[in-house]
N, C-alpha and C. Protein backbone atom coordinates (compact mmCIF):
# COMPACT_ATOMS: atom_id res chain seq x y z
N UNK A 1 -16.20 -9.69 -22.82
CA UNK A 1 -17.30 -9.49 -21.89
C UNK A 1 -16.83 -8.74 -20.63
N UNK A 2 -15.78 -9.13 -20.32
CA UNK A 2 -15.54 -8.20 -18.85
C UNK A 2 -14.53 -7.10 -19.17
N UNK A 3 -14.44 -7.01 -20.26
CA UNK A 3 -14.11 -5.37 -20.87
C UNK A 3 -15.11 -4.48 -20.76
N UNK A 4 -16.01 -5.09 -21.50
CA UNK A 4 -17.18 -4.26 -21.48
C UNK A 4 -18.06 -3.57 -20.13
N UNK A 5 -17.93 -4.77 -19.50
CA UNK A 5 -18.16 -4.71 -17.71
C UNK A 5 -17.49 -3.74 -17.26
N UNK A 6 -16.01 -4.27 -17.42
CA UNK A 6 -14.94 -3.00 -17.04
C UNK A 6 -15.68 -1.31 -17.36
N UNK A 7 -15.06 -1.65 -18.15
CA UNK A 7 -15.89 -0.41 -18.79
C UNK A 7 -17.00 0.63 -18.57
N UNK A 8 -17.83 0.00 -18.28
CA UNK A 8 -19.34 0.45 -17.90
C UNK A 8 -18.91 0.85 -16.19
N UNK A 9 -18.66 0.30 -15.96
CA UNK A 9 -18.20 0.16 -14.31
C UNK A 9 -17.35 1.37 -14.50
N UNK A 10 -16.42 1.55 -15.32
CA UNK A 10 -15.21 3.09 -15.02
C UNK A 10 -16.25 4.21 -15.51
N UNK A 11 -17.22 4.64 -16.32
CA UNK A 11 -18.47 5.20 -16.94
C UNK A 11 -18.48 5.55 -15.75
N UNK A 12 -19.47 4.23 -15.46
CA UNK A 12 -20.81 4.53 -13.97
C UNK A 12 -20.31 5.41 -13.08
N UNK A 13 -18.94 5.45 -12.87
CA UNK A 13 -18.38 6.09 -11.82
C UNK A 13 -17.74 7.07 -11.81
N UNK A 14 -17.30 7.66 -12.92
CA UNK A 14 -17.07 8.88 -13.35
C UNK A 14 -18.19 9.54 -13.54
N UNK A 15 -19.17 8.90 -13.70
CA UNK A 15 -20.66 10.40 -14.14
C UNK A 15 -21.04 10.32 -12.69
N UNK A 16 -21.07 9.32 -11.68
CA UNK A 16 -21.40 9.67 -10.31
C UNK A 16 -20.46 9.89 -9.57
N UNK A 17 -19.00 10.04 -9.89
CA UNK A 17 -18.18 10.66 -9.04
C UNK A 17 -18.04 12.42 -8.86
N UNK A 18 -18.61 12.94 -10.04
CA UNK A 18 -18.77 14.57 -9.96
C UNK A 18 -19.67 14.75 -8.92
N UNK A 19 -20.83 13.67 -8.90
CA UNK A 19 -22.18 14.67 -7.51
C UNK A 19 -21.64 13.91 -6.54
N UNK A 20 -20.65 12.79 -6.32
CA UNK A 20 -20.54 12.45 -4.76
C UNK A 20 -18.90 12.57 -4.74
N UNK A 21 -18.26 13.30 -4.24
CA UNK A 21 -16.98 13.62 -3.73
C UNK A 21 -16.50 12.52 -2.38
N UNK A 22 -17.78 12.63 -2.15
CA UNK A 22 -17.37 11.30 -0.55
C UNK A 22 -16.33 10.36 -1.50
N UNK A 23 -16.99 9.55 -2.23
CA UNK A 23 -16.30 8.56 -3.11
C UNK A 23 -15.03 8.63 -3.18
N UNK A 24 -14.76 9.50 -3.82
CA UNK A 24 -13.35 9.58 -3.98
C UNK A 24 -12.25 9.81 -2.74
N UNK A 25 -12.94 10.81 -1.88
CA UNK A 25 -12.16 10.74 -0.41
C UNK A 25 -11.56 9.27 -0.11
N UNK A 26 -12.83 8.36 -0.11
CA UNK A 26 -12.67 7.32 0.71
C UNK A 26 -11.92 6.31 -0.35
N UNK A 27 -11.61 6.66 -1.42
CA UNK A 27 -10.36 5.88 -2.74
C UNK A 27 -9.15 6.80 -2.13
N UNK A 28 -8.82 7.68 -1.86
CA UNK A 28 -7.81 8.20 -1.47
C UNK A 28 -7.24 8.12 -0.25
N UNK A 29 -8.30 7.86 0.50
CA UNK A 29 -7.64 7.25 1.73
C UNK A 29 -7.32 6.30 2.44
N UNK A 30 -8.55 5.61 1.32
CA UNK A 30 -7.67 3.78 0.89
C UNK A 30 -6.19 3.25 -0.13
N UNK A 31 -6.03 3.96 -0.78
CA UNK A 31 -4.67 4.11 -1.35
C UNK A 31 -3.73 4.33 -0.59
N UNK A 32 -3.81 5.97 0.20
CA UNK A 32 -2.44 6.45 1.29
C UNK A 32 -2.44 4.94 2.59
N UNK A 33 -2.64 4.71 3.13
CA UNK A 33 -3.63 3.54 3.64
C UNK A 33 -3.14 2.28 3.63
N UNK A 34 -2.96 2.00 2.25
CA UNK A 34 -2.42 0.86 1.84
C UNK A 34 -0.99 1.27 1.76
N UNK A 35 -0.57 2.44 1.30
CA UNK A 35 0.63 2.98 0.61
C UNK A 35 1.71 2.53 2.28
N UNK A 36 0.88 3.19 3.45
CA UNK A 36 1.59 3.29 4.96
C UNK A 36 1.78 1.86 5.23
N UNK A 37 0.85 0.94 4.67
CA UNK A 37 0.92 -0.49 5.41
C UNK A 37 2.02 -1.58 4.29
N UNK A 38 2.17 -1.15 3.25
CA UNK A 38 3.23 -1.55 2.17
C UNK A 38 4.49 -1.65 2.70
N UNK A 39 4.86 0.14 3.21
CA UNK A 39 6.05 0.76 3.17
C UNK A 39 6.52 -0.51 4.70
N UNK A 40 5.39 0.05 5.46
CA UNK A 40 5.50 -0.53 7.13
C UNK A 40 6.02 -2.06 6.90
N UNK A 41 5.52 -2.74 6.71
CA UNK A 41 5.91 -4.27 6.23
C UNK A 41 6.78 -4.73 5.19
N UNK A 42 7.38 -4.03 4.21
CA UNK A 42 8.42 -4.09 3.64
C UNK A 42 9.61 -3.42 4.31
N UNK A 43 9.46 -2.39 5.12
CA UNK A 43 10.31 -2.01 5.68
C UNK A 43 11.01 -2.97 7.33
N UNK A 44 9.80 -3.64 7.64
CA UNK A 44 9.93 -4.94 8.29
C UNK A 44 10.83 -6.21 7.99
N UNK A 45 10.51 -6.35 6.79
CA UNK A 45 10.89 -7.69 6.32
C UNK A 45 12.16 -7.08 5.64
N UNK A 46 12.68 -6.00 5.46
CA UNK A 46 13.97 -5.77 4.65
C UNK A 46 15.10 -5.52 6.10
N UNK A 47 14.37 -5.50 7.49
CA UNK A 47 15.64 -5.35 8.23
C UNK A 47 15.75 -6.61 8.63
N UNK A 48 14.25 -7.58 9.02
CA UNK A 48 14.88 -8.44 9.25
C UNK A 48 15.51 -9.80 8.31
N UNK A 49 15.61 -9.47 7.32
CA UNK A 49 16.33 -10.23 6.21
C UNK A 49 17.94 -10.18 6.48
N UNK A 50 18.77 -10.99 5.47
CA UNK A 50 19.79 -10.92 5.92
C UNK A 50 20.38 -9.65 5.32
N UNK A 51 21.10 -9.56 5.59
CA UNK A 51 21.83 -7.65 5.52
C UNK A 51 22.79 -7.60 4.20
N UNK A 52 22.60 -6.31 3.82
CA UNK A 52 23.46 -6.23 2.58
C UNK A 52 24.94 -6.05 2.66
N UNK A 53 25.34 -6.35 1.95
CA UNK A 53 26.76 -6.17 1.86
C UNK A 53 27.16 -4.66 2.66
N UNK A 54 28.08 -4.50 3.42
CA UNK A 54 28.19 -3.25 4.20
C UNK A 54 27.81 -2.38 5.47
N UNK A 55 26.27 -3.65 5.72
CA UNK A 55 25.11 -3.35 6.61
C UNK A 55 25.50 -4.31 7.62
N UNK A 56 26.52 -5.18 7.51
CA UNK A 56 26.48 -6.65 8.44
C UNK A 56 26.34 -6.08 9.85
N UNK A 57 26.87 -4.70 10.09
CA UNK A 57 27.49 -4.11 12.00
C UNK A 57 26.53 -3.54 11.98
N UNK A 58 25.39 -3.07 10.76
CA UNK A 58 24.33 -2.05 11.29
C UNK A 58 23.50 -2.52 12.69
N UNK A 59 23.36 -1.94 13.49
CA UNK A 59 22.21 -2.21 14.46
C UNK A 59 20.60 -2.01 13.80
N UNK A 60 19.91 -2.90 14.30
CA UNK A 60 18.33 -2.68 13.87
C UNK A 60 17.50 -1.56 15.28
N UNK A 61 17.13 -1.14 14.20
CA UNK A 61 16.14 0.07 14.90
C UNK A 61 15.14 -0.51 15.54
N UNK A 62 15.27 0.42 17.25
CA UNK A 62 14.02 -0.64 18.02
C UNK A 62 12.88 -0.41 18.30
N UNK A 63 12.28 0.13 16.74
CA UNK A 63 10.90 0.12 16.58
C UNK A 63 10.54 -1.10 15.59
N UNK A 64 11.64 -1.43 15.07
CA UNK A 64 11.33 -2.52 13.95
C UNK A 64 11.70 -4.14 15.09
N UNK A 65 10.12 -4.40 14.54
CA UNK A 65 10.24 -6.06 15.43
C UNK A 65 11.09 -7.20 15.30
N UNK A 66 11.62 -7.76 16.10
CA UNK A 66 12.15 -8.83 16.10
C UNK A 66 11.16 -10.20 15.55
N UNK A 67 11.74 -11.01 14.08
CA UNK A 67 10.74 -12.08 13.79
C UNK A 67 11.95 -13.36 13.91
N UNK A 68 11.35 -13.69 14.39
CA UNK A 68 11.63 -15.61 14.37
C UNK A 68 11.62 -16.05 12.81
N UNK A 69 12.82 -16.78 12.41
CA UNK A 69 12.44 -17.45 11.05
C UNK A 69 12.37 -18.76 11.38
């Protein structure tokens, strides 16, 4: 049943994604979007984690926040 749903739903939106282009803008700029806020917060949580082998003297970059564990 929610294959079929699926389904109909990927249809519906491919035959109305040719006359509305808005649509898709606004999937693409919800993707890049998400993609910036991924990178941003993993890139957060990987400095302030404990450090890899080799990294122990690295200094943290002081755009990346200081978190309390």
């Amino acid at each position: 049943m929610i294959n079929l749903l699926f389904t109909y739903l990927l249809t519906d939106i491919s035959l109305t994604s040719q006359d509305n282009s808005g649509y898709s803008i606004v999937l693409t700029a919800l993707l890049g979007l998400g993609f910036i806020v991924a990178v941003t917060i993993g890139s957060t949580a990987w400095y302030n984690s404990k450090r890899p082998v080799g990294w122990e003297d690295k200094e943290r970059p002081d755009i990346v926040p200081e978190i309390d564990k």
